[in-house]
Protein backbone atom coordinates (compact mmCIF):
# COMPACT_ATOMS: atom_id res chain seq x y z
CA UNK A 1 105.22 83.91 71.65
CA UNK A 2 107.18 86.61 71.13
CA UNK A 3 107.95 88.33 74.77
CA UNK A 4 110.56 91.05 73.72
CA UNK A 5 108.27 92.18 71.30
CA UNK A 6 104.88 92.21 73.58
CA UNK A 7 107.10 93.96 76.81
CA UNK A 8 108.48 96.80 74.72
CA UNK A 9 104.77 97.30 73.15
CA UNK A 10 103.50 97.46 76.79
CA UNK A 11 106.26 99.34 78.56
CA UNK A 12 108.60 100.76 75.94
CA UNK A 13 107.33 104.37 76.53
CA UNK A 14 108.26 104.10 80.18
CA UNK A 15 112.36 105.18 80.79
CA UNK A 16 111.90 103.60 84.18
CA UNK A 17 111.55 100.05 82.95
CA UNK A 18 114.60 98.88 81.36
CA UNK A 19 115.26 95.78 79.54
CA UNK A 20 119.00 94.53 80.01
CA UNK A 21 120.29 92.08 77.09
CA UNK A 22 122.98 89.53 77.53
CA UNK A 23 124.43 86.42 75.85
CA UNK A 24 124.84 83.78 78.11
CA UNK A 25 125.90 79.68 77.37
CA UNK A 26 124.67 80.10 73.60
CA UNK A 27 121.47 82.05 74.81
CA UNK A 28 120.16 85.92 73.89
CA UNK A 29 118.91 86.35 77.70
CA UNK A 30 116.68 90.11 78.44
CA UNK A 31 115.91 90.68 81.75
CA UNK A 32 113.34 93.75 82.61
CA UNK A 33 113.01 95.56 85.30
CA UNK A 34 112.10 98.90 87.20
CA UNK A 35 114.88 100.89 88.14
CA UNK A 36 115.18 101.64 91.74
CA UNK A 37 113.07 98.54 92.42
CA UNK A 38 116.19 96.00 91.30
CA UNK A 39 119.67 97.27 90.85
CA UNK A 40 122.29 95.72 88.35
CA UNK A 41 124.78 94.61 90.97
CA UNK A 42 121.71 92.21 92.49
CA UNK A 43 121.63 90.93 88.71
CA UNK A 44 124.94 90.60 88.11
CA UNK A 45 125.69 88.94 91.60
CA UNK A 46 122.30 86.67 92.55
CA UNK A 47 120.31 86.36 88.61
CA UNK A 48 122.87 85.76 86.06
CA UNK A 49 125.11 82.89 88.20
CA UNK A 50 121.34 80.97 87.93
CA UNK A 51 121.30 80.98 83.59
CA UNK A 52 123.75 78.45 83.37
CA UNK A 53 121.80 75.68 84.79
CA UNK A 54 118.52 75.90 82.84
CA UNK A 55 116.42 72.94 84.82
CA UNK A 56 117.16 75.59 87.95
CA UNK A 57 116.15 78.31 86.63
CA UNK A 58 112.55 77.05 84.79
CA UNK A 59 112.57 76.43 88.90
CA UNK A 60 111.41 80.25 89.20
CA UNK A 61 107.33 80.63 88.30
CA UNK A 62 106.65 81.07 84.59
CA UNK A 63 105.01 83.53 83.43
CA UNK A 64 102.00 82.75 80.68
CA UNK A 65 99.57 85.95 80.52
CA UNK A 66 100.61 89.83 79.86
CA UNK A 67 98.79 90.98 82.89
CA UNK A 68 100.40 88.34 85.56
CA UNK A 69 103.63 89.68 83.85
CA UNK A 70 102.86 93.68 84.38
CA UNK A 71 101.51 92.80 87.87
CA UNK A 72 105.28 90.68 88.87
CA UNK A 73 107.09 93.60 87.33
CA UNK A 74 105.66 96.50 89.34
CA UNK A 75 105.28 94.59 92.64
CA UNK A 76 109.52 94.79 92.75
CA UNK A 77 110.10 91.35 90.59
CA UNK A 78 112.51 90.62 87.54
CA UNK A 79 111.15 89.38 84.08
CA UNK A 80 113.75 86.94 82.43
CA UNK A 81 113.25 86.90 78.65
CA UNK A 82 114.98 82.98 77.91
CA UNK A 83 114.57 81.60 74.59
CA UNK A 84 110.74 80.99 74.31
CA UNK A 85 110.00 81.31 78.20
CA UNK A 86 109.04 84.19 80.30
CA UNK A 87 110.01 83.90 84.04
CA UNK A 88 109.89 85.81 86.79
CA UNK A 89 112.39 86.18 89.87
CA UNK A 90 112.00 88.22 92.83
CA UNK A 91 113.82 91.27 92.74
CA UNK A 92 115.35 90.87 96.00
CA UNK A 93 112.90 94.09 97.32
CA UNK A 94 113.02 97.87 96.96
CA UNK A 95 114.49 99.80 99.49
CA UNK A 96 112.52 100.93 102.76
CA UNK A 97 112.56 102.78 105.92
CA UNK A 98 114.49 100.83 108.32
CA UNK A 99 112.00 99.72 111.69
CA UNK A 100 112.03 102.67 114.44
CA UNK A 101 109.83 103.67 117.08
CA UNK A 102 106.89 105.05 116.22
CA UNK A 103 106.76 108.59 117.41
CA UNK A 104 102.75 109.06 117.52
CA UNK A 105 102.69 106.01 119.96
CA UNK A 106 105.78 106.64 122.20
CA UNK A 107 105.23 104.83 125.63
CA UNK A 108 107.52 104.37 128.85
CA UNK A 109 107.72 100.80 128.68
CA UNK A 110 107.28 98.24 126.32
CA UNK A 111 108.84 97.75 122.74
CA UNK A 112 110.65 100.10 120.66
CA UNK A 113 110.03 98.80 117.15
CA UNK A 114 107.00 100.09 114.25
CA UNK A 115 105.69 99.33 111.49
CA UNK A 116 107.22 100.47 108.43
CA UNK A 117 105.68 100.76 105.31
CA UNK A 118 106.63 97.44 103.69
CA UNK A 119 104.27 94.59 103.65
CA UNK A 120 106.48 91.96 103.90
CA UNK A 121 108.56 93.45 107.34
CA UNK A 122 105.38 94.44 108.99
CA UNK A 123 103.92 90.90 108.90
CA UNK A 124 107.78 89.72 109.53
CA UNK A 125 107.68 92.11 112.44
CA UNK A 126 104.12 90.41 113.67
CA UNK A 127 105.33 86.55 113.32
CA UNK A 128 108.53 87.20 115.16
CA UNK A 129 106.03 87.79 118.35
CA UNK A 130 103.25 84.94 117.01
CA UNK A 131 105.61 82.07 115.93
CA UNK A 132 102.62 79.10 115.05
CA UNK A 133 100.48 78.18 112.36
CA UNK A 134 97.28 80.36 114.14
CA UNK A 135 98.84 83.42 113.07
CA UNK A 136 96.48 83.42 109.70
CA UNK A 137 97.83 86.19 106.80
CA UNK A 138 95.71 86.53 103.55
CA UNK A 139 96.74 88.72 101.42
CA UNK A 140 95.04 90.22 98.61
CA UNK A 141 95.15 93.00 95.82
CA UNK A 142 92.88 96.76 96.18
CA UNK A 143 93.04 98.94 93.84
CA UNK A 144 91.56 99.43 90.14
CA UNK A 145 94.76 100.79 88.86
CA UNK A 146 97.17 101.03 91.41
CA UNK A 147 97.00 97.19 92.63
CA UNK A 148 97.88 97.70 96.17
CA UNK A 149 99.12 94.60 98.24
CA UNK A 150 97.15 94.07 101.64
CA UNK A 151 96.69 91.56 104.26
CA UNK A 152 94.16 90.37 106.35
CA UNK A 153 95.98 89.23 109.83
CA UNK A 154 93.78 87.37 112.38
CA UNK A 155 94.33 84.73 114.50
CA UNK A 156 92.89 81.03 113.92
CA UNK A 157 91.09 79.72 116.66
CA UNK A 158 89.83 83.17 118.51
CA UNK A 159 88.58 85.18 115.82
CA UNK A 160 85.01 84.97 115.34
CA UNK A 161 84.08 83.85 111.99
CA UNK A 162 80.79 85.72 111.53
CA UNK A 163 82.99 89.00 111.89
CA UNK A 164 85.85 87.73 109.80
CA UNK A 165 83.38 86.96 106.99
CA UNK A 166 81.98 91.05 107.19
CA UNK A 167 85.99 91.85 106.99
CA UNK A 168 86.36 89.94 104.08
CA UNK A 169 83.25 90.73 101.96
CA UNK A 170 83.94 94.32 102.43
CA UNK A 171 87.95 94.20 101.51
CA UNK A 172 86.35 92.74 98.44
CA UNK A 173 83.95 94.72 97.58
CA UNK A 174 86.44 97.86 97.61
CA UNK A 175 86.11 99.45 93.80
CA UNK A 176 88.05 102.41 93.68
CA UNK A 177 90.93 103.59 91.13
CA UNK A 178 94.07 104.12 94.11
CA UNK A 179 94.73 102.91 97.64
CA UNK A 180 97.17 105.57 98.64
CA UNK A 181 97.05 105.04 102.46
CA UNK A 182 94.52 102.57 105.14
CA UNK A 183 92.73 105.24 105.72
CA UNK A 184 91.15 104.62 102.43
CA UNK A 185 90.24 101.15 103.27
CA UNK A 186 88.95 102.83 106.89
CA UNK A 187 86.53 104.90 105.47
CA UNK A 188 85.30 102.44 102.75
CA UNK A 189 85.00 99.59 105.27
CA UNK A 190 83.48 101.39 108.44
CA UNK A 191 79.48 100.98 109.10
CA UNK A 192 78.64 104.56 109.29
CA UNK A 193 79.84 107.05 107.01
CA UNK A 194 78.41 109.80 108.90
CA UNK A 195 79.53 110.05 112.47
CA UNK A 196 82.53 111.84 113.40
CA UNK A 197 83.70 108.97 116.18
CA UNK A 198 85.94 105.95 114.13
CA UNK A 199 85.17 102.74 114.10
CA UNK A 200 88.22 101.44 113.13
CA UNK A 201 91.86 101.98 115.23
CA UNK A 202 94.96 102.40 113.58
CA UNK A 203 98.37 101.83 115.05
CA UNK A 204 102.08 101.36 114.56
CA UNK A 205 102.78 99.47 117.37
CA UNK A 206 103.60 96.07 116.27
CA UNK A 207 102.92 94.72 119.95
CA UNK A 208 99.06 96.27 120.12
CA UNK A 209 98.43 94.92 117.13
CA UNK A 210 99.60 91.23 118.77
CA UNK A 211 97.31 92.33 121.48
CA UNK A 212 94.36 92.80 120.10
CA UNK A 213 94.37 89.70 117.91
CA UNK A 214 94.90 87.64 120.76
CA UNK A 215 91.75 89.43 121.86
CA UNK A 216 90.11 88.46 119.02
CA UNK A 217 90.09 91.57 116.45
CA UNK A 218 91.74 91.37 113.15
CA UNK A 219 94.32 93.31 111.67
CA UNK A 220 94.45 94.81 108.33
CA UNK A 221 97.85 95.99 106.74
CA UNK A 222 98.25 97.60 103.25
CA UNK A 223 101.34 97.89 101.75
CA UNK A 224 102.60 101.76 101.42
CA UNK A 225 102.15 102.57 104.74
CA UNK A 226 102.74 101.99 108.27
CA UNK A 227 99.51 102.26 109.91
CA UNK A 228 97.75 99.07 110.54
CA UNK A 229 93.97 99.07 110.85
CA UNK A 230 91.99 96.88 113.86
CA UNK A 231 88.41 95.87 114.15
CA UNK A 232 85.94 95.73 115.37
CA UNK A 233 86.62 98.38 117.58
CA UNK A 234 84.91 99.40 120.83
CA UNK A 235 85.11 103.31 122.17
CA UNK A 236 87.31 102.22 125.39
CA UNK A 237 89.56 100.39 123.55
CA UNK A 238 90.63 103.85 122.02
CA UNK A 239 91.37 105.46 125.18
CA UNK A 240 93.83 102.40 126.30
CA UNK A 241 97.83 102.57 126.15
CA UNK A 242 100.45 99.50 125.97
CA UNK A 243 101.95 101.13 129.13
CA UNK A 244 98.30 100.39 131.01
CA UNK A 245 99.18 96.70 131.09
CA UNK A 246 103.01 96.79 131.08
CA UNK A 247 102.98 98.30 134.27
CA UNK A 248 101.29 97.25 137.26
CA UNK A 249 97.48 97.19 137.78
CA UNK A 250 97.12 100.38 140.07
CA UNK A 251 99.31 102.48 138.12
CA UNK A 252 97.69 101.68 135.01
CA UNK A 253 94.39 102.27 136.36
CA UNK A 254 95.38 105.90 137.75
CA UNK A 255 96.65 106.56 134.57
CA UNK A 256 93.93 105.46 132.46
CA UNK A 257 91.25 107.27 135.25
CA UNK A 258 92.86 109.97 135.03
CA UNK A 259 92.31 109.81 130.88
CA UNK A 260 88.87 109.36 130.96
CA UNK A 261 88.41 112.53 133.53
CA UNK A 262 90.94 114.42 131.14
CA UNK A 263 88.33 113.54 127.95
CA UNK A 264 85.42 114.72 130.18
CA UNK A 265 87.23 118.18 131.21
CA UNK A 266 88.39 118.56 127.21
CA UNK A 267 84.20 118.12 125.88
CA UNK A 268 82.55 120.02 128.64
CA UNK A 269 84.71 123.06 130.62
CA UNK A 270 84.55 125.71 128.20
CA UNK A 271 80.16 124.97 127.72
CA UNK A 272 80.54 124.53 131.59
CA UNK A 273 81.94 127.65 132.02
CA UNK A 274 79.91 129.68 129.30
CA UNK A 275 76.39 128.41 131.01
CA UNK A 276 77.72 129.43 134.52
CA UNK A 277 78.76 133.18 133.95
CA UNK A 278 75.91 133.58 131.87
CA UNK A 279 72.99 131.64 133.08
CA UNK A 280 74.00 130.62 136.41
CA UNK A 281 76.21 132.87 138.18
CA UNK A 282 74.17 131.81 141.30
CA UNK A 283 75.50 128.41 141.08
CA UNK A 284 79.88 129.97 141.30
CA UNK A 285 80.85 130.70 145.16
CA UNK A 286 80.67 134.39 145.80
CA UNK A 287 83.80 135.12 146.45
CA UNK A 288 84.66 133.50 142.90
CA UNK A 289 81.88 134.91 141.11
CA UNK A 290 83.05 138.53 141.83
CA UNK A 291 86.67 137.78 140.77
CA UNK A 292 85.34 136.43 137.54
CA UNK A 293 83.32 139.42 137.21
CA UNK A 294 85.72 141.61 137.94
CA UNK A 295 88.60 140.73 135.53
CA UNK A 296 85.64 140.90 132.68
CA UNK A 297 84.38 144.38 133.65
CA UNK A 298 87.19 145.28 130.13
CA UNK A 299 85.99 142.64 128.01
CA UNK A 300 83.67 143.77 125.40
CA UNK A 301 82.23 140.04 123.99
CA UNK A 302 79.71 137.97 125.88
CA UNK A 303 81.23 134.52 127.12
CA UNK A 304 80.29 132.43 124.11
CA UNK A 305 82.49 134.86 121.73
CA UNK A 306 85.11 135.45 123.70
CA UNK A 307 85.59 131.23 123.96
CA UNK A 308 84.99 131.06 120.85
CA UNK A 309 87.31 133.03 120.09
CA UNK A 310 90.36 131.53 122.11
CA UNK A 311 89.45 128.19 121.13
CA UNK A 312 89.58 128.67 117.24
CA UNK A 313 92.88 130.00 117.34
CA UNK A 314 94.30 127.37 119.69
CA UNK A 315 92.83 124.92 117.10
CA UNK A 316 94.67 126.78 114.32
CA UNK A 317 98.24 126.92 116.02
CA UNK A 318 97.75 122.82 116.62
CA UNK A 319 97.35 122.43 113.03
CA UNK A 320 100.06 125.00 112.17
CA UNK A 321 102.15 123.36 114.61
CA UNK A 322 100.98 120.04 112.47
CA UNK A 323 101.67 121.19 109.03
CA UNK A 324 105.17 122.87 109.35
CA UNK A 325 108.54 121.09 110.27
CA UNK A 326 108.64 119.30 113.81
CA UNK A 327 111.19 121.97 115.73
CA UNK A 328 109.62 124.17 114.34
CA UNK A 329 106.21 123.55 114.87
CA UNK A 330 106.37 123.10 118.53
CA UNK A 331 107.98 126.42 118.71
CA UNK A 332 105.02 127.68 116.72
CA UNK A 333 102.69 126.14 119.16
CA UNK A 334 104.18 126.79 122.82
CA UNK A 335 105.15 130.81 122.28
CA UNK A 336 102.16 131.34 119.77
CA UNK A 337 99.86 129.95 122.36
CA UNK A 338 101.59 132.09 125.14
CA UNK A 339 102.06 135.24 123.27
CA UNK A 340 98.51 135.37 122.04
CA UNK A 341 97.10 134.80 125.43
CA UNK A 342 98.92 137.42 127.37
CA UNK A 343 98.45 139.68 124.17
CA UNK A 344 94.75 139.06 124.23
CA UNK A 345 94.25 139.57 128.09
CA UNK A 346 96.16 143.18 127.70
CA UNK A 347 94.11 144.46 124.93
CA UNK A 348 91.23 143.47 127.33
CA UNK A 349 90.12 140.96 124.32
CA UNK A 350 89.44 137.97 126.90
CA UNK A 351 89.70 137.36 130.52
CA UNK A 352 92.00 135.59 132.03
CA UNK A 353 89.87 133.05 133.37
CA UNK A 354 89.18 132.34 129.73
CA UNK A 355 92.40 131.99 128.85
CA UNK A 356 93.04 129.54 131.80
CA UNK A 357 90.17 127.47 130.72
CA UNK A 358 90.91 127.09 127.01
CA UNK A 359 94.20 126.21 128.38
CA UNK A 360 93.27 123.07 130.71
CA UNK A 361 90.95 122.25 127.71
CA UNK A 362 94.06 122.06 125.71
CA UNK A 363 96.44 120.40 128.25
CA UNK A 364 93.09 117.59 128.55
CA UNK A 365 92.60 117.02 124.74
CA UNK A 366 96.61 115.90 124.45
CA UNK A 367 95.80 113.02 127.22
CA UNK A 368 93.77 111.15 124.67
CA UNK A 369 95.77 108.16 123.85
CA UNK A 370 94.21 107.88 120.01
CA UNK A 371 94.60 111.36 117.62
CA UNK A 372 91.36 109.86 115.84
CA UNK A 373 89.09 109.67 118.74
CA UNK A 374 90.49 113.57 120.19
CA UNK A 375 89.24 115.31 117.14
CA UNK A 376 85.85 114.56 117.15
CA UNK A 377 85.85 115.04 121.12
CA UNK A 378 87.64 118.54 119.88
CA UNK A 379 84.95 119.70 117.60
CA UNK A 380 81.88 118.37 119.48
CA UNK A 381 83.23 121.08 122.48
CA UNK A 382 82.18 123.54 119.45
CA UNK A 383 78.66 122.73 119.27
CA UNK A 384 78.13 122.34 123.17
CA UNK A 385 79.50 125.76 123.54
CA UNK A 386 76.71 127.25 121.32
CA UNK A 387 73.91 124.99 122.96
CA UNK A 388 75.19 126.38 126.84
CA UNK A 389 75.26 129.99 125.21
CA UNK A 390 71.26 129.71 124.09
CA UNK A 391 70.20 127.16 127.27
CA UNK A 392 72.51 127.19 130.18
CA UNK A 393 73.63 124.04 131.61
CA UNK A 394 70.04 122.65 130.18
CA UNK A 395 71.55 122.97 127.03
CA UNK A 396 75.32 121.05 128.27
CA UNK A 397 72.79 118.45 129.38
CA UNK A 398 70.93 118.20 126.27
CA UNK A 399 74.39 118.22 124.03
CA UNK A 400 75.64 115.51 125.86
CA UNK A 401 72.75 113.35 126.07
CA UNK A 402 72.14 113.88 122.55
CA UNK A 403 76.02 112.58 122.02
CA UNK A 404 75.80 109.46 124.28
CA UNK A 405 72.54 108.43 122.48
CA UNK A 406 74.45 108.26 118.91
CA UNK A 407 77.25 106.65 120.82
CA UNK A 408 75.34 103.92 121.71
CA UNK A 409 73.77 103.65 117.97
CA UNK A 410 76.85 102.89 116.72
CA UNK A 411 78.01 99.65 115.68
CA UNK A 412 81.48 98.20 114.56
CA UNK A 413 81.07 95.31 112.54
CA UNK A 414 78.00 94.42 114.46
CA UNK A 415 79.63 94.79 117.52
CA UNK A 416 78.14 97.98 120.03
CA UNK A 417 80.67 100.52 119.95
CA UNK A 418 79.44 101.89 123.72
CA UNK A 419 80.10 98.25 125.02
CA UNK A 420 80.71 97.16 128.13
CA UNK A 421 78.07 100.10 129.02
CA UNK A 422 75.67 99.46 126.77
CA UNK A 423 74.90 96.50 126.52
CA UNK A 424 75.50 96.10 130.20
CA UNK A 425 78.72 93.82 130.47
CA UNK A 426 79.39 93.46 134.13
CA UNK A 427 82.58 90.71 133.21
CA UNK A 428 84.04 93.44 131.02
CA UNK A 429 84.22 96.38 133.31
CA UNK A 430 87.24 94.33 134.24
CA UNK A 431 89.49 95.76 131.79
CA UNK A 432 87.23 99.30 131.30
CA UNK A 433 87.93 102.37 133.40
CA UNK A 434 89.94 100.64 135.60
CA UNK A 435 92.48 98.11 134.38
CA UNK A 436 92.15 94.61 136.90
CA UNK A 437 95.05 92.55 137.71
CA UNK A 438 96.10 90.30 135.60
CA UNK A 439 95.32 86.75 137.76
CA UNK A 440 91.16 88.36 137.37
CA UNK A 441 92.07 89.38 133.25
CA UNK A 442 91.15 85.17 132.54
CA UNK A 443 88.47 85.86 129.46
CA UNK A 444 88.63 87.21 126.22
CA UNK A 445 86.13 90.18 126.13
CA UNK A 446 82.44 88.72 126.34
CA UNK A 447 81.57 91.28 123.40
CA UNK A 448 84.03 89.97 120.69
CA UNK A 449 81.96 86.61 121.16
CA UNK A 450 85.77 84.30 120.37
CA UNK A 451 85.82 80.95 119.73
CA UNK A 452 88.56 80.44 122.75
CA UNK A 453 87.24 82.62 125.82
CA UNK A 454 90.51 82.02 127.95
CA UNK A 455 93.50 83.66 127.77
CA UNK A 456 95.04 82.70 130.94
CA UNK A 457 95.04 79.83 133.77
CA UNK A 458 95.10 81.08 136.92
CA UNK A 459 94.93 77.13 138.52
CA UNK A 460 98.09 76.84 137.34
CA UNK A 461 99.87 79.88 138.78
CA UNK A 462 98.77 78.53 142.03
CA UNK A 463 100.39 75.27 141.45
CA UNK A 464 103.55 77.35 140.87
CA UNK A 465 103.46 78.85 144.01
């Protein structure tokens, strides 16, 4: 078979693939590759020292078909063209991002180190904290055309099977022409396409991700970027930090109270506030009620416009703030969000108790741990606004109802997404709202229904003392 001849049909109109002939011990040698993905030095010092001894290099897998040959080449390997063989050589890897911390998931305490977006350092990065045999990695190929790397991480032993089946037959049954990012496979692999709460977490932290495997969930990485995806996934779970359990038991319960109270205050104040000045004035101490009304004798909007209002423009100067360079940006949203205030309460646009309440709103939505869980708690605010504006507080109470009911319809790979509070979970309220210590942490959650239920033995920590 003629190789030369079939590569140059197949990539000879690309510039980026070259093919590099030498003569070496009586043989016309070609090596192809992509440049940027292998260099010439890494040929020249690690491939060419191999072609003398030809029993070592027919070590390196041998390449029969065209299309195991295209797939080597553009995952970052070398093609060796030698006398009737075709062989391929890893290309000693592209350059990457070296590991930092990530800076969406910064916490006080705990590791420093993300994922980058490599395949092969992110699981590095995962068995360097997992060193045995458990730690399972399957990897596979997504992707029509591109032919994206992924793996499936989970640990042998806890997972549940029945779950880790569901992961599997849906990573397989992913037709579609590019994986460009996980949140590709998120939305393709999730149960319900149409509710604005995730059922799948995503994370950088290299340490969470041990976490929650040793929990039970499973981890899926793709190659090309550094967020890794975890399921199932319960709604608590998305409101917990590393830094609840690496510091002590009462100060990561505070903290993670103090969360959930922050997530109630970001959904609720501004409907709160619209039913009360305009349904139930009754219901505001007097003294507070007349201070109210007095600084919105100037404005000219009833409440629901004038929140309205304030709230859609802080939710365009946190996506400005988003979309333009970091410095920048935070500039953008600190003196855009002060300026426009005070400029607003002078023109007698909005009160100043509005602008005080769209501002704890704000302050509250930036406690929420997960960015993917805030946004739909941000929008759903919208709707409860409009429902206290047309029924009072009925109307709050109706909105939120309505929003707890679809919570606890959801499912994440058939586990209930409103668990431990529905189903009733008594055993897992130790780890919900509050955060237990860790000699009463002994089970796995009861929801995740693991093959190993322990995690820790507390008989022998009293031996040790």
């Amino acid at each position: 078979m003629d190789w030369y001849q079939l590569l140059q049909t197949e990539f000879g109109s690309n510039s980026d693939v070259m093919f590099l002939e030498k003569h070496l011990s009586g043989h016309n040698v070609t090596f192809v590759y992509i440049d940027g993905f292998v260099g010439n030095s890494f040929i020249e010092d690690k491939v060419i020292p191999r072609m003398a001894d030809r029993e070592r290099l027919e070590d390196n897998e041998k390449i029969t078909e065209m299309k195991d040959a295209v797939e080597r080449l553009f995952h970052g390997d070398i093609l060796i063209i030698y006398d009737d063989l075709l062989l391929s050589m890893s290309g000693g890897g592209y350059e990457t991002r070296s590991i930092q911390e990530p800076e969406n998931e910064a916490t006080v305490r705990g590791p420093r180190d993300g994922f980058v977006e490599s395949l092969t350092t992110n699981t590095s990065l995962l068995r360097r904290r997992y060193s045995s045999t458990d730690l399972k990695v399957e990897k596979k190929i997504i992707g029509e055309r591109t032919k994206t790397k992924m793996a499936i991480v989970y640990i042998d032993g806890i997972v549940d099977k029945e779950v880790l089946e569901k992961v599997q037959k849906r990573i397989d049954s992913i037709k579609i022409d590019g994986i460009l990012d996980s949140g590709t496979v998120e939305q393709w692999i999730e149960d319900s396409w149409y509710t604005p709460f995730p059922q799948v977490q995503y994370t950088e932290r290299p340490d969470r991700v041990i976490a929650s495997l040793l929990e039970g969930r499973i981890a899926i990485i793709v190659n090309g970027t550094p967020m890794v995806l975890l399921v199932p996934v319960v709604l608590s779970m998305l409101f917990q930090s590393p830094d609840d359990y690496y510091e002590r038991w009462i100060v990561g319960s505070a903290v993670r109270f103090v969360r959930y109270v922050a997530t109630m205050i970001a959904l609720t104040l501004p409907s709160i506030y619209i039913a009360l000045i305009s349904f139930h004035p009754g219901l505001i101490p007097t003294k507070f009620a007349i201070t109210i009304a007095a600084t919105r004798s100037n404005v000219p909007f009833p409440g629901f416009l004038e929140a309205l209002l304030m709230e859609f423009t802080i939710e365009m100067l946190r996506e400005a703030g988003l979309q333009l360079p970091k410095v920048i940006g935070q500039t953008v949203g600190i003196v855009g969000g002060l300026v426009i205030g005070e400029a607003a309460v002078q023109a007698g646009i909005v009160s100043p108790m509005m602008v005080i309440v769209v501002a704890i709103t704000g302050v509250s939505s930036f406690l929420i741990p997960s960015y993917n869980v805030g946004v739909p708690f941000r929008l759903l605010r919208f709707p409860l606004m409009l429902l206290a504006a047309t029924l009072g507080l009925l109307g709050v109470i109706l909105g939120l109802l309505t929003i707890l009911a679809h919570l606890v319809s959801i499912k994440s790979f058939g586990i209930n997404y409103f668990s431990p509070i529905a189903p009733y979970r008594i055993k897992d309220w130790k780890d919900f709202v509050v955060r237990g210590p860790l000699p009463l942490l002994q089970n796995r959650p009861e929801i995740l229904k693991v093959y190993d239920k322990k995690r820790l033995d507390l008989k022998n920590r009293k031996k040790g003392w």
